[in-house]
C-alpha atoms as a PDB file:
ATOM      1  CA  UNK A   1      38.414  34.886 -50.090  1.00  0.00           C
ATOM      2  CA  UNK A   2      39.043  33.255 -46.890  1.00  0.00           C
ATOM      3  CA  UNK A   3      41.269  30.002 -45.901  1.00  0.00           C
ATOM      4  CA  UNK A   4      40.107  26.745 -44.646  1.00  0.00           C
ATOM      5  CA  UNK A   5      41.722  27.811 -41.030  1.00  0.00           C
ATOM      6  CA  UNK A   6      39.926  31.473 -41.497  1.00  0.00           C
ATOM      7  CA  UNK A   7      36.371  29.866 -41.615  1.00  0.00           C
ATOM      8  CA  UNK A   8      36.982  27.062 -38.475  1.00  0.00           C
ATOM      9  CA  UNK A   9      37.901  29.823 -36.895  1.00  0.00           C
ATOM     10  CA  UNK A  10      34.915  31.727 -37.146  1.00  0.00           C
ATOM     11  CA  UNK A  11      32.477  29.448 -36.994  1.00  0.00           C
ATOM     12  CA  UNK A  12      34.259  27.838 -33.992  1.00  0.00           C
ATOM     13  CA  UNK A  13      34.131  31.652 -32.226  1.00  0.00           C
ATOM     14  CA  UNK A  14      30.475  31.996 -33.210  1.00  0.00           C
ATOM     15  CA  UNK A  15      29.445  28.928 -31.412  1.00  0.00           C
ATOM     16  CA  UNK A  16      31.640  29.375 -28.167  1.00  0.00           C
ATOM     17  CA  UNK A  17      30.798  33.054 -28.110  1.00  0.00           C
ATOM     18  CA  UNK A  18      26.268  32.015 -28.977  1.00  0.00           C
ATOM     19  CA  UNK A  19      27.225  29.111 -26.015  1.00  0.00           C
ATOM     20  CA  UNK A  20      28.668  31.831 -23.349  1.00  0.00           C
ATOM     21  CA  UNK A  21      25.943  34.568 -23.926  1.00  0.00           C
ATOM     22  CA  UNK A  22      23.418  32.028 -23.375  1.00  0.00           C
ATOM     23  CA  UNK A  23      25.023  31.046 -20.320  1.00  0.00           C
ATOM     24  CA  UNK A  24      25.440  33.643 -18.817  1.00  0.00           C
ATOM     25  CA  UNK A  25      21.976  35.140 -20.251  1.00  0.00           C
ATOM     26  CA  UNK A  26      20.098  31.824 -18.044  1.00  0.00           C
ATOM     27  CA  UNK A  27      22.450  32.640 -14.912  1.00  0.00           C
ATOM     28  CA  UNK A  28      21.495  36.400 -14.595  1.00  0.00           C
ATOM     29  CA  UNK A  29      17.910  35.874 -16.082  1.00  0.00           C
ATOM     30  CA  UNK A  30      16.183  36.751 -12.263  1.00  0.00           C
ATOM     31  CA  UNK A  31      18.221  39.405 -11.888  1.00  0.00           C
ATOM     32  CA  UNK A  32      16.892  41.049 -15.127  1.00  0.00           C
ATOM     33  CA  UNK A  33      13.396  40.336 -14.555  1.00  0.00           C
ATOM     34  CA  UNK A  34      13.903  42.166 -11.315  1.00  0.00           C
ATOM     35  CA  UNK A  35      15.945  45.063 -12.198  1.00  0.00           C
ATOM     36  CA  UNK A  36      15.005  45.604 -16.391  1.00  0.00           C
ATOM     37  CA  UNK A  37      11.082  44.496 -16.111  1.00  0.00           C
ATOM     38  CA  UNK A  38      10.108  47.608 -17.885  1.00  0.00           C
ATOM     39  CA  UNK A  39      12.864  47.908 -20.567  1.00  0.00           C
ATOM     40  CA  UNK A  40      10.921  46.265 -22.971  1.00  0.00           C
ATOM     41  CA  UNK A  41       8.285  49.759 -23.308  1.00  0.00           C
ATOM     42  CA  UNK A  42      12.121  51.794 -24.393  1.00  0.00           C
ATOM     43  CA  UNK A  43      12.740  49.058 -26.815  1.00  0.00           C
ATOM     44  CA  UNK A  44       9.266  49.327 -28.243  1.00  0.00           C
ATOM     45  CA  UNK A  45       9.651  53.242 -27.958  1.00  0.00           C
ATOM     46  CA  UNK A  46      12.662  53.445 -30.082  1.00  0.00           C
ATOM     47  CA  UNK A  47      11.866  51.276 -32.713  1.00  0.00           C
ATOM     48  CA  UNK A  48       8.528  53.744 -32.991  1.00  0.00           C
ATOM     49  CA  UNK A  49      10.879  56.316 -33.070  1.00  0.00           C
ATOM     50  CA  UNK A  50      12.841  55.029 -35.666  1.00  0.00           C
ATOM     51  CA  UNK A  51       9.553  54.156 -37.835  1.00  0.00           C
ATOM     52  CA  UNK A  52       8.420  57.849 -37.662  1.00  0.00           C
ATOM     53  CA  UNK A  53      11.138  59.186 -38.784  1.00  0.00           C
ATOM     54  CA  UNK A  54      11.635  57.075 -41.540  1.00  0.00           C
ATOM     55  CA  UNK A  55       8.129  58.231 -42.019  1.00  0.00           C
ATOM     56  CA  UNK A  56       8.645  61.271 -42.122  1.00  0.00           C
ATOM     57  CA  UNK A  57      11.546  61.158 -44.884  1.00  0.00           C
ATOM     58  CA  UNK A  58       9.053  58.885 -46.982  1.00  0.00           C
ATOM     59  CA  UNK A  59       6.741  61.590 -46.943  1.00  0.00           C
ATOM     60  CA  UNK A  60       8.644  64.672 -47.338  1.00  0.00           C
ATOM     61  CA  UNK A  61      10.655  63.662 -49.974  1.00  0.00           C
END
């Protein structure tokens, strides 16, 4: 399905790119506890969101 050279690839990508989000995640990290210190409560809101109305299609079916 997929070369040799295909899969390096990839998995080479997927550790630079996991390596530069977490960089740059640590270097801004005051910067989002000061500006997003809330954004957790929409997070928690639209997975509740999601649940009811996958709720409401279990029950109404």
């Amino acid at each position: 399905m997929f070369s040799n050279g295909q899969i390096i690839f990839g998995v080479l990508f997927f550790a630079v790119f996991a390596i530069v989000i977490a960089f740059t995640y640590k270097k801004d990290f005051k910067l989002h506890k000061r500006f997003y210190s809330g954004s957790i409560w929409i997070l928690v809101a639209f997975i509740s969101f999601i649940l009811f109305i996958s709720a409401i299609k279990f029950f109404f079916k």
